[in-house]
PDB file of N, CA and C in Angstrom:
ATOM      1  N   UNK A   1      14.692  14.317  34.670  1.00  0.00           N
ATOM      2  CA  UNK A   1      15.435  14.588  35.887  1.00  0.00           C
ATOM      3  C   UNK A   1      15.818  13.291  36.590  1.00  0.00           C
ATOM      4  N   UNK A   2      15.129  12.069  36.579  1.00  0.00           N
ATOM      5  CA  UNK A   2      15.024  11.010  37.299  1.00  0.00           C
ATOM      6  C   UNK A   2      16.286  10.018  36.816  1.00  0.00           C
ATOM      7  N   UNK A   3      16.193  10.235  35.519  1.00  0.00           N
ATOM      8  CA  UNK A   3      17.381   9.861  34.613  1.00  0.00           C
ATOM      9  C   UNK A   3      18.422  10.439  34.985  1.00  0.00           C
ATOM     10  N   UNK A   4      18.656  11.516  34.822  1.00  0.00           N
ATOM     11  CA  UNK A   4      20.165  12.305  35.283  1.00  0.00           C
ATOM     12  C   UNK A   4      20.526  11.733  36.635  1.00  0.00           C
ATOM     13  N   UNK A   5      19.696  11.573  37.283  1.00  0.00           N
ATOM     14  CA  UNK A   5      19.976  11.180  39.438  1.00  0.00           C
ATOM     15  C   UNK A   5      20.315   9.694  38.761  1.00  0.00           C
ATOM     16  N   UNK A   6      19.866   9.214  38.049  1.00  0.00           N
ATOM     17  CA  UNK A   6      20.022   7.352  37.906  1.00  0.00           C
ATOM     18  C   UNK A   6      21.838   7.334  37.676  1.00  0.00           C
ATOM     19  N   UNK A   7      21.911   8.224  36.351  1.00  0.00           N
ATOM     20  CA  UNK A   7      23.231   8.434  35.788  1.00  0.00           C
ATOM     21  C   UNK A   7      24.909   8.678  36.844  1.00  0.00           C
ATOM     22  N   UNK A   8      23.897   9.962  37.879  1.00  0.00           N
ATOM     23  CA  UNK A   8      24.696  10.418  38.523  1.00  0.00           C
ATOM     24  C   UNK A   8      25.219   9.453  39.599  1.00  0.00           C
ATOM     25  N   UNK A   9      24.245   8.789  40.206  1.00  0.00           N
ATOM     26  CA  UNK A   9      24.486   7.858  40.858  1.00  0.00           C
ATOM     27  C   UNK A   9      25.676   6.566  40.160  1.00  0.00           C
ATOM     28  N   UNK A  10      25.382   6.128  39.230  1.00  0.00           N
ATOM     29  CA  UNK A  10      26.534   5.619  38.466  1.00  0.00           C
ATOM     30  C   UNK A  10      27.810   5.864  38.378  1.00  0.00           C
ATOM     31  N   UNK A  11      27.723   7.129  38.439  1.00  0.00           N
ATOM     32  CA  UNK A  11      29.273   7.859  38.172  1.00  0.00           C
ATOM     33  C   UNK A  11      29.816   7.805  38.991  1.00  0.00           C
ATOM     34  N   UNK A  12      28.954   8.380  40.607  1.00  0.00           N
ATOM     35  CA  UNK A  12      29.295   8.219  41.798  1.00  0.00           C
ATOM     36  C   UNK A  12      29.849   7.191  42.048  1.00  0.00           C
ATOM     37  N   UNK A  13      29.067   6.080  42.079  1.00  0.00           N
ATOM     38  CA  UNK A  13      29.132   4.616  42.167  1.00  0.00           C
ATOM     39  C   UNK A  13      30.665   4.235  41.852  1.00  0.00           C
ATOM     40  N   UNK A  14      30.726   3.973  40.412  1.00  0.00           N
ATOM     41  CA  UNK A  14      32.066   3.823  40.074  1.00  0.00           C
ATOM     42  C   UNK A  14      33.596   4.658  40.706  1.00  0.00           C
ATOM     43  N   UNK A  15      33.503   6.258  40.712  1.00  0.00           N
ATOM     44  CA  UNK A  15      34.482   6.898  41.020  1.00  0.00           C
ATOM     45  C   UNK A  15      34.108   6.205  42.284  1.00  0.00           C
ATOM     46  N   UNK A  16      33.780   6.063  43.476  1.00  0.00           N
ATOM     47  CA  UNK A  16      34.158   5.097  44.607  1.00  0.00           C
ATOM     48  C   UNK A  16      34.590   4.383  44.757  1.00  0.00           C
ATOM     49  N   UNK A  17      33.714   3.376  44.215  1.00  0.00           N
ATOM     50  CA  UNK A  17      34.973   1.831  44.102  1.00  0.00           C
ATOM     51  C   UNK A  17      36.354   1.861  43.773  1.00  0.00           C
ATOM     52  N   UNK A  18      36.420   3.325  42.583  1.00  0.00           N
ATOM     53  CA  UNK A  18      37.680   3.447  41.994  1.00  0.00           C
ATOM     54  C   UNK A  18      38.875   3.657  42.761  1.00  0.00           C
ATOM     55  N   UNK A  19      38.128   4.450  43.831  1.00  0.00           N
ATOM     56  CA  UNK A  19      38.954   5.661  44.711  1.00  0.00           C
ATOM     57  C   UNK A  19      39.084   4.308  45.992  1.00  0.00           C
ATOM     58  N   UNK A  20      38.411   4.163  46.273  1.00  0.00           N
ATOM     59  CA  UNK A  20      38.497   3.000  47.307  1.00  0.00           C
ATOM     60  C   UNK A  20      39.467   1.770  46.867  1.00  0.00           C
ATOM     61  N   UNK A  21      39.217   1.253  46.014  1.00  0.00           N
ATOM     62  CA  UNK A  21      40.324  -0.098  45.804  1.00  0.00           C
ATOM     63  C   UNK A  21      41.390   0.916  45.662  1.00  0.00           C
ATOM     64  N   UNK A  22      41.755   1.889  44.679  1.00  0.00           N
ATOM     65  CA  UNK A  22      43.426   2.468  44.570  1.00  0.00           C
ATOM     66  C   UNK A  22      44.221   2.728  45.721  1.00  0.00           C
ATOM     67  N   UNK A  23      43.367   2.846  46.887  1.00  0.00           N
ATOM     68  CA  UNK A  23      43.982   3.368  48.115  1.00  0.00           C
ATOM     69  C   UNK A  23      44.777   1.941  48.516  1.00  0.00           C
ATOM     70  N   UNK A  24      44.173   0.717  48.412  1.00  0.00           N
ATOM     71  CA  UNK A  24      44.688  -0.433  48.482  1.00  0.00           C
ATOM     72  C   UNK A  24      45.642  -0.955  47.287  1.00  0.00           C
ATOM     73  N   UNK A  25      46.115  -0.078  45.903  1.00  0.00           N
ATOM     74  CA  UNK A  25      46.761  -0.848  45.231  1.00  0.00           C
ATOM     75  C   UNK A  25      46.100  -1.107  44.287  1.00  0.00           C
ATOM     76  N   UNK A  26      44.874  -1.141  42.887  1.00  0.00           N
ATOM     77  CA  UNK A  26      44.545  -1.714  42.375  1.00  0.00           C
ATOM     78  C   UNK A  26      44.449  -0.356  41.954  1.00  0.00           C
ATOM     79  N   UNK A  27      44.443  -1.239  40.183  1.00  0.00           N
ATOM     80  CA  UNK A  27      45.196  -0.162  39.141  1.00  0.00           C
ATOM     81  C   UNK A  27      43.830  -0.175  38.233  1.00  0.00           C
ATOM     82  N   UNK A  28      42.968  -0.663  38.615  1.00  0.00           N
ATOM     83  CA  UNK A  28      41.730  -0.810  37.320  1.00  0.00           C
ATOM     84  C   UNK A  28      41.502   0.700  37.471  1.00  0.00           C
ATOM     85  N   UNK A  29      41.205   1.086  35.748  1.00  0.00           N
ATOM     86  CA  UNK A  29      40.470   2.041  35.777  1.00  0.00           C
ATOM     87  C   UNK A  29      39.279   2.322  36.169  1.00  0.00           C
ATOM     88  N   UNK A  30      38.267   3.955  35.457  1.00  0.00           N
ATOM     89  CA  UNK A  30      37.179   3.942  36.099  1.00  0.00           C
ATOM     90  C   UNK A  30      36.205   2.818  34.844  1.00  0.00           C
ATOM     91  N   UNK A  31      37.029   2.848  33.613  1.00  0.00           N
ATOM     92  CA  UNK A  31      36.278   2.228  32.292  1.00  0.00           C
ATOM     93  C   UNK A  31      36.730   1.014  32.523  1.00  0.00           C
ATOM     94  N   UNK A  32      37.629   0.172  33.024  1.00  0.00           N
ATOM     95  CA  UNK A  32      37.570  -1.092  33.247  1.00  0.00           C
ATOM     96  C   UNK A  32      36.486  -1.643  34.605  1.00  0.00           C
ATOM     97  N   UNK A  33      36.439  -0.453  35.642  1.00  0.00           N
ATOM     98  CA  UNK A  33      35.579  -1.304  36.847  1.00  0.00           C
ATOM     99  C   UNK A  33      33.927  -0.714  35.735  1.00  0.00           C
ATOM    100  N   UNK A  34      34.081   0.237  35.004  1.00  0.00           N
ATOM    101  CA  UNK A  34      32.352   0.333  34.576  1.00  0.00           C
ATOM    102  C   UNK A  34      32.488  -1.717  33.566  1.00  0.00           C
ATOM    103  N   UNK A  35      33.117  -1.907  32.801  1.00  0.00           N
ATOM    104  CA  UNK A  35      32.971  -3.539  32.327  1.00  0.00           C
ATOM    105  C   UNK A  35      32.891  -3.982  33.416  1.00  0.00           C
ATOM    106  N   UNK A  36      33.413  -4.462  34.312  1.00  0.00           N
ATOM    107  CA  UNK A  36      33.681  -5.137  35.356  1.00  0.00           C
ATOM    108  C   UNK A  36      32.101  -5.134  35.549  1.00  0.00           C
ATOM    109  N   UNK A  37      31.256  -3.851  35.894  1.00  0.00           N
ATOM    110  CA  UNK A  37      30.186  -3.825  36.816  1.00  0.00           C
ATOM    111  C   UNK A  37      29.027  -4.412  35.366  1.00  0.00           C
ATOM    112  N   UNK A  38      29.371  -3.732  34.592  1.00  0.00           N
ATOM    113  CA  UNK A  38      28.354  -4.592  33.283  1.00  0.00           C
ATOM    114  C   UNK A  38      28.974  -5.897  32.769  1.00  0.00           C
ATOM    115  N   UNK A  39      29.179  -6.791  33.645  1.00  0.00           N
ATOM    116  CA  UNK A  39      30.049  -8.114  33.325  1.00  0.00           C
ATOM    117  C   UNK A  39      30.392  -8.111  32.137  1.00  0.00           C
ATOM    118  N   UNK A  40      31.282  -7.100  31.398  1.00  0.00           N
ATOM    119  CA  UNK A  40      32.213  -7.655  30.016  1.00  0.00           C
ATOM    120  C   UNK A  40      33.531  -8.195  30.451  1.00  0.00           C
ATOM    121  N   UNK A  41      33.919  -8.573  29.338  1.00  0.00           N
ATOM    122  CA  UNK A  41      35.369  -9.171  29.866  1.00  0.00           C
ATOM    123  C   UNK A  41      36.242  -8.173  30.009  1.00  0.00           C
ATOM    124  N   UNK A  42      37.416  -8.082  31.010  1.00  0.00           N
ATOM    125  CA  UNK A  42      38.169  -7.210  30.994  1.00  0.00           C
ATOM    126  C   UNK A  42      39.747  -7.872  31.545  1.00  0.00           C
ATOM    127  N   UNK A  43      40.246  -7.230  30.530  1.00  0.00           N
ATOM    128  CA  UNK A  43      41.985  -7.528  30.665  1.00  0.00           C
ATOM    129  C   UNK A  43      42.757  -6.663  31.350  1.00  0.00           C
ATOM    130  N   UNK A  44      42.324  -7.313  32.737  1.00  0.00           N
ATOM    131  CA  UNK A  44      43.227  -7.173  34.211  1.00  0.00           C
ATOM    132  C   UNK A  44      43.755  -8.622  35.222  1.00  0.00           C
ATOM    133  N   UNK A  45      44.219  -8.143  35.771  1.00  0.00           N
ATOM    134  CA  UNK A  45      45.004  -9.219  37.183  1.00  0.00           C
ATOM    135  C   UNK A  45      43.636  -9.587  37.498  1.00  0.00           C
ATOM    136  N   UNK A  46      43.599 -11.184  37.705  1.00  0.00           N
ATOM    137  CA  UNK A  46      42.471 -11.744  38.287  1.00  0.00           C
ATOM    138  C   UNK A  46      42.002 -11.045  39.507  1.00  0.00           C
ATOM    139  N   UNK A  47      42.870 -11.140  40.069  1.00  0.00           N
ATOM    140  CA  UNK A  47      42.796 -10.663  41.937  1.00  0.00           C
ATOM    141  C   UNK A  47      42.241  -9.058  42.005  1.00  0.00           C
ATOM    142  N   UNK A  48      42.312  -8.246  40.992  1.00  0.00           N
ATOM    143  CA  UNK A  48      41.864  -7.105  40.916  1.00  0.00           C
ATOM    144  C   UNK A  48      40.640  -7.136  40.455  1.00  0.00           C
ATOM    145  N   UNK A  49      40.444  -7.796  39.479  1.00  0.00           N
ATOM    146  CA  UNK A  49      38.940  -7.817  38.496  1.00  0.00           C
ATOM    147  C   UNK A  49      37.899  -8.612  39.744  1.00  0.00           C
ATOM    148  N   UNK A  50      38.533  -9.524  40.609  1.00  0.00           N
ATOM    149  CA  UNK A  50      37.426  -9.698  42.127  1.00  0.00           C
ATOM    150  C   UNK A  50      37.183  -8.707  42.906  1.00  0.00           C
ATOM    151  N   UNK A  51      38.505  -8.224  43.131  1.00  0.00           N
ATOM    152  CA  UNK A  51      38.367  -7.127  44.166  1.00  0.00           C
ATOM    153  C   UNK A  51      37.121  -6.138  43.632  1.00  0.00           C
ATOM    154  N   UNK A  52      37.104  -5.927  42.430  1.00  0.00           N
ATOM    155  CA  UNK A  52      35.767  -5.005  41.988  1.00  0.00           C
ATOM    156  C   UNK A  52      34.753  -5.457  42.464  1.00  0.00           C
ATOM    157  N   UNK A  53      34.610  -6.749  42.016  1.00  0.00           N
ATOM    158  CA  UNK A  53      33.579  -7.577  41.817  1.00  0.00           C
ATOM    159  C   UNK A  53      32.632  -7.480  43.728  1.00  0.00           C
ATOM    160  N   UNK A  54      34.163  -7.761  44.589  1.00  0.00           N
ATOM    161  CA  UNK A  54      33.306  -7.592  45.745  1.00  0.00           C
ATOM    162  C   UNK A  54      33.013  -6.301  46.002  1.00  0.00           C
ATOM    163  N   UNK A  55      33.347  -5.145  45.670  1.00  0.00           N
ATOM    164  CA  UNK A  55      33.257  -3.550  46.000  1.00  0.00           C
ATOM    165  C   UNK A  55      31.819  -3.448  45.357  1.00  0.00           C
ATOM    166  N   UNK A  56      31.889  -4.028  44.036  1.00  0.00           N
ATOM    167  CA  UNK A  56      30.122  -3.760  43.433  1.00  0.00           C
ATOM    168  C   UNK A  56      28.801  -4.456  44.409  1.00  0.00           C
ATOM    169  N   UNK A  57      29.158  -5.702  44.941  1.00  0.00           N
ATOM    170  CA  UNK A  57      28.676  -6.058  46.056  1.00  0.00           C
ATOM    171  C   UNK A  57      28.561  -5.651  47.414  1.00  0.00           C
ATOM    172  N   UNK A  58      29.452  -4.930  48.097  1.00  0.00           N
ATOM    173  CA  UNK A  58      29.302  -4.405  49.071  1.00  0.00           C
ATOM    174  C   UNK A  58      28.603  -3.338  48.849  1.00  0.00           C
ATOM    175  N   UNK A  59      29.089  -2.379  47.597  1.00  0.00           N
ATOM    176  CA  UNK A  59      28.285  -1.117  47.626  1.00  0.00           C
ATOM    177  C   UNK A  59      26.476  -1.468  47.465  1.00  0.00           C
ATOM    178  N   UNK A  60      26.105  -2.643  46.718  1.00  0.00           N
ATOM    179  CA  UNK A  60      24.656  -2.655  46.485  1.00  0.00           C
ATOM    180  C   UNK A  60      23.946  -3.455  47.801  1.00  0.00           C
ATOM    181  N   UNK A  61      24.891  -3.480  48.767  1.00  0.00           N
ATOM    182  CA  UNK A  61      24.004  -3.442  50.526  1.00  0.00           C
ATOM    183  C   UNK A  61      24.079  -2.325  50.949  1.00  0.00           C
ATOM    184  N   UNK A  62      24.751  -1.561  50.509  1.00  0.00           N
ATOM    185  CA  UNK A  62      23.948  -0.490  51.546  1.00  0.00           C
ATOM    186  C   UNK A  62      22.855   0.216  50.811  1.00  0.00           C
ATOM    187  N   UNK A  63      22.530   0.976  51.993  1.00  0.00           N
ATOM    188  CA  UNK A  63      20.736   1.608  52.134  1.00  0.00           C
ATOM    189  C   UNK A  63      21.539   2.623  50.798  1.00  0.00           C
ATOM    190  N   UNK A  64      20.216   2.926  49.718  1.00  0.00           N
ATOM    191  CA  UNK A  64      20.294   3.943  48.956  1.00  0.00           C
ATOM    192  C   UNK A  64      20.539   5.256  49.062  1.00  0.00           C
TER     193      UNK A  64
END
């Protein structure tokens, strides 16, 4: 069960950031921001592949 909440949270995680940067314009998918968040390389616009980068950061300050 603890696993599935870990997972779910992930999914969550990502569809946010996803949904959040698109509102601003940024075209990354949900499978390019999941590389993005497991630092692989990914072939996007610099300025977008940060913009993740700070969304994965902002999201891991807030309270759980």
């Amino acid at each position: 069960m603890q696993e599935n909440n870990v997972h779910l949270h992930r999914v969550n995680h990502i569809c946010a950031i996803q949904g959040s940067l698109a509102i601003k314009g940024n075209t990354l998918t949900e499978m390019q921001i999941t590389a993005v968040l497991e630092r692989k390389t990914v072939i996007a616009p610099p300025h977008e592949a940060q913009e993740v980068r700070n969304a994965i950061k902002a999201y891991e300050k807030l309270p759980q």
